[in-house]
N, C-alpha and C. Protein backbone atom coordinates (compact mmCIF):
# COMPACT_ATOMS: atom_id res chain seq x y z
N UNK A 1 13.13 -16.45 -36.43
CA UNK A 1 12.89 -17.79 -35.98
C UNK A 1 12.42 -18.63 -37.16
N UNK A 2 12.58 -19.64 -37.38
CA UNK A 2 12.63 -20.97 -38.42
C UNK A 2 11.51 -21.61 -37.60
N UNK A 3 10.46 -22.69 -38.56
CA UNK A 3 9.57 -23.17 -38.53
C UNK A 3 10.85 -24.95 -37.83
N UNK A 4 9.92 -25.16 -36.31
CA UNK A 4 9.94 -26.24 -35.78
C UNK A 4 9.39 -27.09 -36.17
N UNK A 5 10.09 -28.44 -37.19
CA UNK A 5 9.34 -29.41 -37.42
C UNK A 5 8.77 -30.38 -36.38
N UNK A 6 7.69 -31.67 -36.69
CA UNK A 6 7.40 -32.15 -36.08
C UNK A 6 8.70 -33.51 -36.51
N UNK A 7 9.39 -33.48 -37.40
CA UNK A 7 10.41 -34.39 -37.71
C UNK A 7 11.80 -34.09 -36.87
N UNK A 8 11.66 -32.86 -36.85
CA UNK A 8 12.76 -32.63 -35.77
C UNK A 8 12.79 -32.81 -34.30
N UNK A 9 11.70 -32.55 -33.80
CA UNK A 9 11.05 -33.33 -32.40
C UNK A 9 11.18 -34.68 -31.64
N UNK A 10 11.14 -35.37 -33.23
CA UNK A 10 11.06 -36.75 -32.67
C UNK A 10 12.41 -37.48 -32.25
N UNK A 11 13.45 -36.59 -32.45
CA UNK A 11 14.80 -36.78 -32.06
C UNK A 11 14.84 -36.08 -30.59
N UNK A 12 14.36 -35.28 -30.23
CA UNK A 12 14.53 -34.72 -28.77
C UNK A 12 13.92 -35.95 -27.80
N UNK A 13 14.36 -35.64 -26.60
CA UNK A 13 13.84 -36.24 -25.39
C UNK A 13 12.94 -35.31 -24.63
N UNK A 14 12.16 -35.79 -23.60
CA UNK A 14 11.41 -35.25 -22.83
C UNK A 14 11.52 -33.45 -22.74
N UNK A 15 12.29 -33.83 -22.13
CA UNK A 15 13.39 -32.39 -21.55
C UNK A 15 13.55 -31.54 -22.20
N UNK A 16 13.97 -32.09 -23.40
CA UNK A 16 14.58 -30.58 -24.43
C UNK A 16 13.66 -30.52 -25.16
N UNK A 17 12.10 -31.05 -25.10
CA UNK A 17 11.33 -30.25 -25.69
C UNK A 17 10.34 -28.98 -24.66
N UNK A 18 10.43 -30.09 -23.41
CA UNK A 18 9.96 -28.58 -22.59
C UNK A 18 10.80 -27.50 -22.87
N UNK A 19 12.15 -27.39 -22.71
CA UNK A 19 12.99 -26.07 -22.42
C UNK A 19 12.92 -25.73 -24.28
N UNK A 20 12.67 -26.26 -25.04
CA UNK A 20 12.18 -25.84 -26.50
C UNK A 20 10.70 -25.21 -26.59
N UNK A 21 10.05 -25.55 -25.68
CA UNK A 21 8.51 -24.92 -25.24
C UNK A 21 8.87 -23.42 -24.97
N UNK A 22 9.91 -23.72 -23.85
CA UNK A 22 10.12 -22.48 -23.16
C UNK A 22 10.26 -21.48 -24.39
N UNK A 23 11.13 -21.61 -24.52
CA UNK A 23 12.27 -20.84 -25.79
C UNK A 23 10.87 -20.22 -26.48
N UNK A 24 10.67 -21.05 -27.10
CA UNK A 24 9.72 -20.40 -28.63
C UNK A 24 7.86 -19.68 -28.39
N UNK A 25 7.73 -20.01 -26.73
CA UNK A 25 7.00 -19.45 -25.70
C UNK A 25 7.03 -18.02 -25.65
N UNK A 26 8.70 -17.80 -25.29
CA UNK A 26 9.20 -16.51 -25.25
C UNK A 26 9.24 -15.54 -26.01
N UNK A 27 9.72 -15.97 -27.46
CA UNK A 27 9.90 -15.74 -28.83
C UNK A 27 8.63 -15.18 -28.97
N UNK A 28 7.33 -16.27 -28.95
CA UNK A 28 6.02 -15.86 -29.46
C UNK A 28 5.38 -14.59 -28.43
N UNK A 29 5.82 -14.13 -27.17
CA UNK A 29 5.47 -13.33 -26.55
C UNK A 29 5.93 -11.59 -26.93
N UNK A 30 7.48 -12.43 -27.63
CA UNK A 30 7.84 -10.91 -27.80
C UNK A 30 7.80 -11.13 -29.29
N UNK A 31 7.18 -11.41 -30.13
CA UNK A 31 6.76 -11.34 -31.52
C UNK A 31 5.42 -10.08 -31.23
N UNK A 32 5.48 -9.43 -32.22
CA UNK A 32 4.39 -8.26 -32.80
C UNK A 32 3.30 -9.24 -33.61
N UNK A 33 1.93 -8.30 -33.15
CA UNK A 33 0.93 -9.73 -34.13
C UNK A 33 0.73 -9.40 -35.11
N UNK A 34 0.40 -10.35 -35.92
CA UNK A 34 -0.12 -10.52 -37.61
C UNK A 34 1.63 -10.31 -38.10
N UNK A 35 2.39 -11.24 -37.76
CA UNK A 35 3.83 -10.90 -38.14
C UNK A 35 4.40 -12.50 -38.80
N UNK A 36 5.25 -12.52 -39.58
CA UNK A 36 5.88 -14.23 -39.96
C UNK A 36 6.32 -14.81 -38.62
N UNK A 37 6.96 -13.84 -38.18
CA UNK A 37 7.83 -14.63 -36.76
C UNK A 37 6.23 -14.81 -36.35
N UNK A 38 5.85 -14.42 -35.65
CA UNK A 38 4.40 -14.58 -34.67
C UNK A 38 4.26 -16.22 -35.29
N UNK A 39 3.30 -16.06 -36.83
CA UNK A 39 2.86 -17.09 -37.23
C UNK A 39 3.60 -18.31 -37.30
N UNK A 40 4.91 -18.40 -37.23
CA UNK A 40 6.45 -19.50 -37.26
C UNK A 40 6.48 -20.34 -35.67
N UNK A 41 6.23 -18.79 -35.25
CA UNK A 41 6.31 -19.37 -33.45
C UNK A 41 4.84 -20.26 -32.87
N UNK A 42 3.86 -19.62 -33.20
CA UNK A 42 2.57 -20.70 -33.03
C UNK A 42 2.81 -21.74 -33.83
N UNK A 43 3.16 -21.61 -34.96
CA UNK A 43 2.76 -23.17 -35.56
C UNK A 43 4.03 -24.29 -35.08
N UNK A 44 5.47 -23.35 -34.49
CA UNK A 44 6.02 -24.35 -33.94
C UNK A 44 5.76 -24.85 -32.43
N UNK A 45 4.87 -24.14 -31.66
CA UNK A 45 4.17 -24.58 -30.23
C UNK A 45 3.54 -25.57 -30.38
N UNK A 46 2.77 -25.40 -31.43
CA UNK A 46 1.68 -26.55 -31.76
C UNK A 46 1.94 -27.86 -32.00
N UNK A 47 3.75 -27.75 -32.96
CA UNK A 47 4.28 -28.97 -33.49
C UNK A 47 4.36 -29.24 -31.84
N UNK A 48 5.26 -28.61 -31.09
CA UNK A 48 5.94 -29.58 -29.66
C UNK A 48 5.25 -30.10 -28.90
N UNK A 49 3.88 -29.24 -29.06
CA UNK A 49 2.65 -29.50 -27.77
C UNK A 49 1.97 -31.09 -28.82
N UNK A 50 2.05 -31.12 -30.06
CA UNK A 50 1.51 -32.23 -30.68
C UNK A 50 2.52 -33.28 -30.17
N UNK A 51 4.20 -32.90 -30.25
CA UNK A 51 4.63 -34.24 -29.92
C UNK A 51 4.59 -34.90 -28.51
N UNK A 52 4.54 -33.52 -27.63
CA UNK A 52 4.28 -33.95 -26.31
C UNK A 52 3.27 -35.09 -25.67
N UNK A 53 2.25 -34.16 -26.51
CA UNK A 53 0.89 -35.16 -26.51
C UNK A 53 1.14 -36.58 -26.65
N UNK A 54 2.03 -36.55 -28.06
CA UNK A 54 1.95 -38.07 -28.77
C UNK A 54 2.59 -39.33 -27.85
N UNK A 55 3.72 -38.54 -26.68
CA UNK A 55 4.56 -39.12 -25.62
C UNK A 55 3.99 -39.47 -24.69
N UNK A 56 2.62 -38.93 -24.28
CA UNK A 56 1.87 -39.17 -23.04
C UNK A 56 1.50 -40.51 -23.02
N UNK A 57 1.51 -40.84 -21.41
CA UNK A 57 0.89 -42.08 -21.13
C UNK A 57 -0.71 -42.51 -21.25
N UNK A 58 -1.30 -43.30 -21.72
CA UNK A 58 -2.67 -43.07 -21.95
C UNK A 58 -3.33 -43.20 -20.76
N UNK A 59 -4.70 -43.21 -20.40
CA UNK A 59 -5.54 -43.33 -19.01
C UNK A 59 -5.49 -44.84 -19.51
């Protein structure tokens, strides 16, 4: 698995970053720990869950 930018994100819509959640969700479950994939797959959760965030409506 390849490192998910946060530059690449900003081209997706809603949608295909949930089912991109999914995906790399999966990935990170069946990754072994202390591994590159492992560490590739968290830091790309983090990018999607950051852009998600950035999409939200405020209170």
């Amino acid at each position: 698995m390849r490192l998910i930018t946060r530059f690449e994100l900003v081209a997706k819509n809603t949608n295909e970053l949930y089912g991109l959640h999914r995906k790399v969700f999966n990935e990170l479950a069946k990754s072994k720990p202390q591994t590159l994939e492992r560490v590739v797959a968290l830091a790309s959760l983090e990018n999607i869950e950051n852009e998600l965030a950035s999409r939200a409506p405020c209170p």
